[in-house]
C-alpha atoms as a PDB file:
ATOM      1  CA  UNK A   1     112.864  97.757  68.421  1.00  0.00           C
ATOM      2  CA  UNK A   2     111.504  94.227  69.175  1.00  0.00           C
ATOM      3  CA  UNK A   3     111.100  91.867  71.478  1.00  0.00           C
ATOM      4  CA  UNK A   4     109.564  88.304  71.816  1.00  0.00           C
ATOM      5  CA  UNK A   5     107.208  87.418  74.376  1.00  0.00           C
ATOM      6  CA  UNK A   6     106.343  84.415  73.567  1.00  0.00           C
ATOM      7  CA  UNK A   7     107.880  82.848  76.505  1.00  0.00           C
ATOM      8  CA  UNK A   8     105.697  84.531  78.967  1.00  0.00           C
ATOM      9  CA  UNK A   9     103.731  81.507  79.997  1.00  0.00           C
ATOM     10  CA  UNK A  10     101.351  81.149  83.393  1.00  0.00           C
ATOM     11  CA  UNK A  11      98.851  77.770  84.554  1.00  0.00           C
ATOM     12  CA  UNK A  12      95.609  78.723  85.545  1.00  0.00           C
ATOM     13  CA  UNK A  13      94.571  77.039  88.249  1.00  0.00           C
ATOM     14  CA  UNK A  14      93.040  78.616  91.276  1.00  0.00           C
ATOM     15  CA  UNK A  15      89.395  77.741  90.648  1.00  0.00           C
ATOM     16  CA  UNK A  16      86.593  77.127  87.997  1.00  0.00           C
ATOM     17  CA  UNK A  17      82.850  78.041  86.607  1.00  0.00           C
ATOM     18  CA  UNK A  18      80.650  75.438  86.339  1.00  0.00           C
ATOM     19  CA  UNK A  19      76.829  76.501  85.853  1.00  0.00           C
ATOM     20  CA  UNK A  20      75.687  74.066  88.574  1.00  0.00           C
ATOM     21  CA  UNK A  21      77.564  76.297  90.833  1.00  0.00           C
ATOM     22  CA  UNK A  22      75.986  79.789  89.833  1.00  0.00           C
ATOM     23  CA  UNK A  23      73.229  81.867  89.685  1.00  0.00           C
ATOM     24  CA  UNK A  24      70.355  82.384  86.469  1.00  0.00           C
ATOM     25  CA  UNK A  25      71.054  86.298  87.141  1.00  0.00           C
ATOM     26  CA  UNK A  26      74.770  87.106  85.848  1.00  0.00           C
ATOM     27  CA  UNK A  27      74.279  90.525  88.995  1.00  0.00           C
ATOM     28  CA  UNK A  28      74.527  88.262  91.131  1.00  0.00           C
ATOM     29  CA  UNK A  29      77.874  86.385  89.953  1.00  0.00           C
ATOM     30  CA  UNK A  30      79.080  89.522  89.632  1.00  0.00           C
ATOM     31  CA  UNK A  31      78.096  90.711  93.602  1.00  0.00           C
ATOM     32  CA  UNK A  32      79.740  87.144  94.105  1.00  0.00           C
ATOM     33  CA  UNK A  33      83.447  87.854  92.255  1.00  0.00           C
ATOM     34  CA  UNK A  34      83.487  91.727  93.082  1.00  0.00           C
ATOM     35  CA  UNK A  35      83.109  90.167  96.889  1.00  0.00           C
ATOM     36  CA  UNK A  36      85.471  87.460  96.515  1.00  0.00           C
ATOM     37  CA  UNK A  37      88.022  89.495  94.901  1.00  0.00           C
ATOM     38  CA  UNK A  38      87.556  92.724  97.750  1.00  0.00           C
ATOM     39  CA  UNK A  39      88.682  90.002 100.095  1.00  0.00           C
ATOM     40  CA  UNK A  40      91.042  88.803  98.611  1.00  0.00           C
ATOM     41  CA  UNK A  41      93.204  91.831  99.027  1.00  0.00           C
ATOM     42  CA  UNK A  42      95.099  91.307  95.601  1.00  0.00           C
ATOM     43  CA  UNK A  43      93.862  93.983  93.859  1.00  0.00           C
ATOM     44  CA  UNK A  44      94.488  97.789  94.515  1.00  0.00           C
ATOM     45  CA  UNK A  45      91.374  98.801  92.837  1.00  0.00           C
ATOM     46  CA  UNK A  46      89.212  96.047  92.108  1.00  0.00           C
ATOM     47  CA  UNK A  47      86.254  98.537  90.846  1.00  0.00           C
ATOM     48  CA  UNK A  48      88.899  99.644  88.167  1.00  0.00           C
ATOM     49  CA  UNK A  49      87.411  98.914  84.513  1.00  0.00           C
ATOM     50  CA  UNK A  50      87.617  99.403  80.888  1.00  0.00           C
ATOM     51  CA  UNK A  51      85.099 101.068  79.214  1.00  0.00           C
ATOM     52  CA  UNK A  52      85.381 100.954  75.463  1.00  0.00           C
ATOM     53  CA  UNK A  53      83.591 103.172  72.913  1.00  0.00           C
ATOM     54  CA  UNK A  54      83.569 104.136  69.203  1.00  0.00           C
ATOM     55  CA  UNK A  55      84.659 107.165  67.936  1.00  0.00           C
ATOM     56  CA  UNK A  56      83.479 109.737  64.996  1.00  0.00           C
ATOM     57  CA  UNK A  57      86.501 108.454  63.820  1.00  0.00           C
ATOM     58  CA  UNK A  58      84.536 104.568  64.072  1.00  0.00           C
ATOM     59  CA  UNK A  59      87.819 103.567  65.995  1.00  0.00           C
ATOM     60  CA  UNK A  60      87.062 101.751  68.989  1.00  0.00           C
ATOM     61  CA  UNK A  61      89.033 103.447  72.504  1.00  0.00           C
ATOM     62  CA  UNK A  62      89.017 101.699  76.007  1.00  0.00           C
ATOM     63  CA  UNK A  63      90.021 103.790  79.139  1.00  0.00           C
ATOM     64  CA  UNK A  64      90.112 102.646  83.044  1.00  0.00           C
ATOM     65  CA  UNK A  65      87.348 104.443  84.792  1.00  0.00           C
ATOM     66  CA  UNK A  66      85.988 103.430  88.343  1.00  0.00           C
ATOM     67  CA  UNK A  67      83.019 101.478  88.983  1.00  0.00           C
ATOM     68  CA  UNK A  68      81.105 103.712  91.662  1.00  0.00           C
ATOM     69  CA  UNK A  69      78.179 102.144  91.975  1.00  0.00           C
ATOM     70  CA  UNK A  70      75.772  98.513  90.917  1.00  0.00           C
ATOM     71  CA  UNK A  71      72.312  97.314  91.079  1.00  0.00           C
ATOM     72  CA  UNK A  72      70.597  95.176  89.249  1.00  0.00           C
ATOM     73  CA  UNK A  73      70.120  97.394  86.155  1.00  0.00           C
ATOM     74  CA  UNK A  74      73.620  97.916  85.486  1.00  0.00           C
ATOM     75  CA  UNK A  75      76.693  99.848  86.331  1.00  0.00           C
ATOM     76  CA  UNK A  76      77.304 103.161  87.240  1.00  0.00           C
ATOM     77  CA  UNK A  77      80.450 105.569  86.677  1.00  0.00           C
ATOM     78  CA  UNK A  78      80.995 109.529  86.434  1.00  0.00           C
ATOM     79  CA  UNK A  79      83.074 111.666  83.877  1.00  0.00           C
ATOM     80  CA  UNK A  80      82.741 114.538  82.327  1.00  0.00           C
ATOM     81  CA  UNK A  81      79.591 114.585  79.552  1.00  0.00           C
ATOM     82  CA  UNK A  82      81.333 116.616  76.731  1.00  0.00           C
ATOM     83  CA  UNK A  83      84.811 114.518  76.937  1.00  0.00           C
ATOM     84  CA  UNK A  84      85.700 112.396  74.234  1.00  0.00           C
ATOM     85  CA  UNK A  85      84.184 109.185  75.546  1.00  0.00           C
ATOM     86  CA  UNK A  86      81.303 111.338  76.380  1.00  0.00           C
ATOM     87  CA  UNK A  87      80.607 112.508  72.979  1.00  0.00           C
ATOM     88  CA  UNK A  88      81.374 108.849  71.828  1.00  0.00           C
ATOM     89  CA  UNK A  89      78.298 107.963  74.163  1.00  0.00           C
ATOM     90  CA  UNK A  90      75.949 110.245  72.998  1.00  0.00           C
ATOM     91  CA  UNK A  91      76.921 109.162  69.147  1.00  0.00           C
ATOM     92  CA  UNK A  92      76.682 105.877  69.992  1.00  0.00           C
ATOM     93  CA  UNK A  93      75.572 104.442  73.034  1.00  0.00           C
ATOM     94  CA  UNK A  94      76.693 100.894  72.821  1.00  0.00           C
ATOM     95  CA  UNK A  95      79.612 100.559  74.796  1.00  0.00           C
ATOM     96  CA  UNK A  96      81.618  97.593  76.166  1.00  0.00           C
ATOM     97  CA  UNK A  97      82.980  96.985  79.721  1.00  0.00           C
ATOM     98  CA  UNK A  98      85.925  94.817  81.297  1.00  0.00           C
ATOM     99  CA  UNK A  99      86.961  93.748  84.433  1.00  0.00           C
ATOM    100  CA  UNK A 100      90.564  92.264  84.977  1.00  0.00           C
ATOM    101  CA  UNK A 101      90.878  90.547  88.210  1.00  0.00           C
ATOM    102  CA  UNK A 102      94.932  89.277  87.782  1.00  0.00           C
ATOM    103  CA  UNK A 103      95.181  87.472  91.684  1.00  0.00           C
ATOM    104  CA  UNK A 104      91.970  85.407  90.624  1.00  0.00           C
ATOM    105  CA  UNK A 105      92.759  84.473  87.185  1.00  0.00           C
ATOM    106  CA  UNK A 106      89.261  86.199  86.173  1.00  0.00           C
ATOM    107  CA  UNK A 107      87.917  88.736  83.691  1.00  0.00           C
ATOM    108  CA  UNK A 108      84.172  89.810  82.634  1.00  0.00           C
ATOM    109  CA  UNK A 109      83.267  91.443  79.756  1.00  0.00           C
ATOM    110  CA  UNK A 110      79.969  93.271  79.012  1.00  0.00           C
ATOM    111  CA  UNK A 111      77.878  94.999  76.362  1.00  0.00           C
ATOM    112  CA  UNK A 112      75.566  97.447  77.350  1.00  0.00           C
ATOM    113  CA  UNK A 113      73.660 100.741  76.747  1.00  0.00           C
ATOM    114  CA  UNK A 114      74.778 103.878  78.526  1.00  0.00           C
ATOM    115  CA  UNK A 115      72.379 106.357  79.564  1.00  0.00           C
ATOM    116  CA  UNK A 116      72.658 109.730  81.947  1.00  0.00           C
ATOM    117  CA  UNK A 117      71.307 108.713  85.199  1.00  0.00           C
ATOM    118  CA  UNK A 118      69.264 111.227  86.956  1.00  0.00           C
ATOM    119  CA  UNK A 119      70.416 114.740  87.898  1.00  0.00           C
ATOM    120  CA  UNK A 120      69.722 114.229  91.538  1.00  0.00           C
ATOM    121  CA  UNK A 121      71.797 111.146  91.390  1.00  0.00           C
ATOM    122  CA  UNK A 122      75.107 112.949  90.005  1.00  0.00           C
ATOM    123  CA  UNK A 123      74.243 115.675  92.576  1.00  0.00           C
ATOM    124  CA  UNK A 124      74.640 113.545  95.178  1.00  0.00           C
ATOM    125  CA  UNK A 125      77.699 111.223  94.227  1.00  0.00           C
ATOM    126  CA  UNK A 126      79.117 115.140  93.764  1.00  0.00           C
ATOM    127  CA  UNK A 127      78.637 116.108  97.090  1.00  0.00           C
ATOM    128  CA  UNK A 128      80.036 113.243  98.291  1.00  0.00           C
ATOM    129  CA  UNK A 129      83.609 113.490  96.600  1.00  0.00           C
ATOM    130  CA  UNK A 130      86.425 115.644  98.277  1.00  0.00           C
ATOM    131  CA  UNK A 131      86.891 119.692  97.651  1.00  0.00           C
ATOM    132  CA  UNK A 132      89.678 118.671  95.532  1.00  0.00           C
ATOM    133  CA  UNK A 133      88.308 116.403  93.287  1.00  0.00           C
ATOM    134  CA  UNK A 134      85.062 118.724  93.217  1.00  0.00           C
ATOM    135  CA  UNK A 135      87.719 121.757  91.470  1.00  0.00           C
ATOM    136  CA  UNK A 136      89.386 118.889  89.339  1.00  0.00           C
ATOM    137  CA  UNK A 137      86.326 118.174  88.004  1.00  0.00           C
ATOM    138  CA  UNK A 138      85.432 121.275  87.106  1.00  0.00           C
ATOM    139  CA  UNK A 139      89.124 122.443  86.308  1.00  0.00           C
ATOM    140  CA  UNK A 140      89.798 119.850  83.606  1.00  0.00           C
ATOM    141  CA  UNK A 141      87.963 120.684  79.734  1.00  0.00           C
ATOM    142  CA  UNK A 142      88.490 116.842  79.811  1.00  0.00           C
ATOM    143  CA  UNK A 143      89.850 115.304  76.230  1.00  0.00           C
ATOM    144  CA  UNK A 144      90.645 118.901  75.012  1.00  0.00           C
ATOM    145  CA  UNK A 145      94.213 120.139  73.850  1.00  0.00           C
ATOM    146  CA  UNK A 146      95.974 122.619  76.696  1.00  0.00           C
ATOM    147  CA  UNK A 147      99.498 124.037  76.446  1.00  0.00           C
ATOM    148  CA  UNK A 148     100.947 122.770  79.223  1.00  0.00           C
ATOM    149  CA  UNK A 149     100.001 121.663  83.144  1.00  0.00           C
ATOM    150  CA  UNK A 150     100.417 124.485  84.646  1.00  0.00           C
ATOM    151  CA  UNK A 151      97.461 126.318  83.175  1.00  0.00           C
ATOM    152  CA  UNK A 152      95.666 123.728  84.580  1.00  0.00           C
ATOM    153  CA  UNK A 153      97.538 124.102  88.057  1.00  0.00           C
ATOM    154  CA  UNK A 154      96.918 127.607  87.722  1.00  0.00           C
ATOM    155  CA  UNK A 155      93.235 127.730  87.297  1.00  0.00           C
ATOM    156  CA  UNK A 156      93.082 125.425  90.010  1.00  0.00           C
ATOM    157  CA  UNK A 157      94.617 127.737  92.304  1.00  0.00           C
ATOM    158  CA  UNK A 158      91.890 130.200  91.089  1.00  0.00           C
ATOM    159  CA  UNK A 159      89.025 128.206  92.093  1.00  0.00           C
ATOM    160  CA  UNK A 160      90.078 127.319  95.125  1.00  0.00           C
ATOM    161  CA  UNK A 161      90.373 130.955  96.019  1.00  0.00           C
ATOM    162  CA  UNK A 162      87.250 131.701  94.520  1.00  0.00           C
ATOM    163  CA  UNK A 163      85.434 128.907  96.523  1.00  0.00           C
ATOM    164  CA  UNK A 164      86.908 129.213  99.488  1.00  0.00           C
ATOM    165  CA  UNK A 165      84.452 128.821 102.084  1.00  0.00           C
ATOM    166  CA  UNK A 166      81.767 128.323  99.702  1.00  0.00           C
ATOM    167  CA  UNK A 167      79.504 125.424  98.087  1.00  0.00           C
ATOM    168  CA  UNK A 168      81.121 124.087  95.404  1.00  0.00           C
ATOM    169  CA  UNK A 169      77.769 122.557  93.216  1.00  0.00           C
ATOM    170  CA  UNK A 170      78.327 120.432  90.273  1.00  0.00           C
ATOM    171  CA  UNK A 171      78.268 121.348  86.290  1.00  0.00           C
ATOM    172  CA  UNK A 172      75.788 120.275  83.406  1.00  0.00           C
ATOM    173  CA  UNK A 173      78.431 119.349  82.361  1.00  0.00           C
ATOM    174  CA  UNK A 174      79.649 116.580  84.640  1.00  0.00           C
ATOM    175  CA  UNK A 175      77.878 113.652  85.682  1.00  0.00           C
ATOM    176  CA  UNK A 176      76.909 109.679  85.674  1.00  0.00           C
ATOM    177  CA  UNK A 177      76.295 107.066  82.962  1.00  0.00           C
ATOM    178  CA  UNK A 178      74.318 103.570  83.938  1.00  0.00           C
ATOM    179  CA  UNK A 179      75.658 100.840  81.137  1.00  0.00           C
ATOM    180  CA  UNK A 180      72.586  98.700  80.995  1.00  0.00           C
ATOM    181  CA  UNK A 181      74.309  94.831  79.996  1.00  0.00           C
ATOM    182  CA  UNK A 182      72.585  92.986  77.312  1.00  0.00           C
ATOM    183  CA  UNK A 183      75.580  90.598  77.520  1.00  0.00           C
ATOM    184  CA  UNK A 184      77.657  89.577  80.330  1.00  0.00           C
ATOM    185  CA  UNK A 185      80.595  87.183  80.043  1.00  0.00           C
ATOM    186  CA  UNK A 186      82.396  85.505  82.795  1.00  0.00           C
ATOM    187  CA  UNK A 187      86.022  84.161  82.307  1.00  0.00           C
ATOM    188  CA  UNK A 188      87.673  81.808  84.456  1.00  0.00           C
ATOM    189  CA  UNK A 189      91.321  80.816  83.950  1.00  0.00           C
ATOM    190  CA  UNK A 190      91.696  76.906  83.359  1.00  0.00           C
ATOM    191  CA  UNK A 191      94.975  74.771  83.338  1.00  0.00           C
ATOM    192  CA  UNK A 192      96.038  73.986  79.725  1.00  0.00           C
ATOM    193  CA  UNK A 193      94.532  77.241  78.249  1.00  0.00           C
ATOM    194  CA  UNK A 194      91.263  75.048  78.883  1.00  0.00           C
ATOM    195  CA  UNK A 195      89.556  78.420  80.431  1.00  0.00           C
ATOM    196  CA  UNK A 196      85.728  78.752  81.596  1.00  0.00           C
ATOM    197  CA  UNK A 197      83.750  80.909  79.385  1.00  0.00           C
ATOM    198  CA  UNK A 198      80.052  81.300  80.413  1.00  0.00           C
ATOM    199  CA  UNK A 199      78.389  84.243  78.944  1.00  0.00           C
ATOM    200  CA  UNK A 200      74.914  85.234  79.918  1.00  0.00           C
ATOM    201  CA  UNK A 201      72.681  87.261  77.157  1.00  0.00           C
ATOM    202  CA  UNK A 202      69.568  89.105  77.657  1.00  0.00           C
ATOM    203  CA  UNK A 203      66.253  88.005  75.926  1.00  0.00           C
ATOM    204  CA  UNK A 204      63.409  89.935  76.496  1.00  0.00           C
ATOM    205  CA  UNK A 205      63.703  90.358  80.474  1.00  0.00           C
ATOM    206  CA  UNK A 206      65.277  86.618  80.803  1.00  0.00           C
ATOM    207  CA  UNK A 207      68.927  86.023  81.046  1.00  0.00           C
ATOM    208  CA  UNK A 208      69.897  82.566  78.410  1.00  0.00           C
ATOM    209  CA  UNK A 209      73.111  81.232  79.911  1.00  0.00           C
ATOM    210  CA  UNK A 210      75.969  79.651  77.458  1.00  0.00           C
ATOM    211  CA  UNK A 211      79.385  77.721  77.656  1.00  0.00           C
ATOM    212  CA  UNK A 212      81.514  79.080  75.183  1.00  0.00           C
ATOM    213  CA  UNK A 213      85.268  77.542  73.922  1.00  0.00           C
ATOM    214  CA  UNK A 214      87.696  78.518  74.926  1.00  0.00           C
END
């Protein structure tokens, strides 16, 4: 099998990143480009990102997960604690995350730490989620071998006889991560493969701010 893409070819040109134009405090270029790229309507999910990890096995593995919540600390998404990018967190808590934003030629990568946020916290984004999504959760043995779908169909059906009309709480088991960023970097495409790279890169509790080639 092969084919050759090396005629796929696009020119970036809908904007540019100049640091006379943005903020000391790479949060708040973020708050700026999720905004920008909400309303721009050109992206189904534009809290969709890749979160990266390394394995027992020392390879790295990226997944999509959603972005559910951000502050100025860091970013915040849910999964189940003893899946396999669970595990690969509590091994090794340096993860990386991207954001691919196609309609605005933009992309921003970041290294963090990931940490459990607090109990009450996952209790709460729990609560909030749909019935359905509540029995997923707790359905799925996430990142572990099963025979076929429906067992997991089946047990589903189970649970939602078994909870029917009850309070469906959350398990150990299942909850947040907060990746802390020590390094966030902002892409911008540029005409001629000439792209914007700023990357920002925590020092003590000061964020230094770089231009990097393209």
């Amino acid at each position: 099998m092969q084919k050759d893409l090396g005629n796929y070819r696009k020119s970036y040109e809908k904007s540019a990143l100049t640091e006379e134009t943005i903020s000391d405090n790479p949060m708040e270029l973020f708050q700026k480009w999720f905004y920008e790229v909400e309303a721009s309507e050109g992206v189904d999910e534009p809290n969709a990102m890749t979160i990266s990890t390394i394995g027992k096995d020392g390879f790295p593995k990226g997944r999509v997960v959603l972005l559910k919540k951000y502050t100025y600390e860091g970013f915040i998404f849910y999964t189940n604690y003893e899946s396999e990018k669970g595990k690969a967190i509590a091994e090794n808590p340096n993860v990386c995350i991207s954001f691919f934003w196609p309609n605005l030629e933009r992309q921003i990568i970041i290294k963090g730490k990931a940490e459990k946020i607090a109990e009450n916290m996952s209790d709460g984004y729990f609560e909030s989620r749909p019935n359905g999504s509540k029995l997923g959760a707790i359905v799925s043995e996430q990142s572990s071998v099963i025979p076929s779908r429906e067992v997991l169909e089946e047990r589903l059906t189970e649970l939602e006889k078994e909870y029917e009309g009850k309070e469906i709480n959350r398990p150990d088991w299942w909850g947040g991560y907060i990746v802390k960023p020590v390094s966030m970097e902002f892409w911008q495409g540029r005409p001629n493969r000439l792209h914007d790279r700023i990357r920002y890169t925590l020092e003590n509790i000061d964020w230094k701010m770089e231009r990097l080639a393209p």
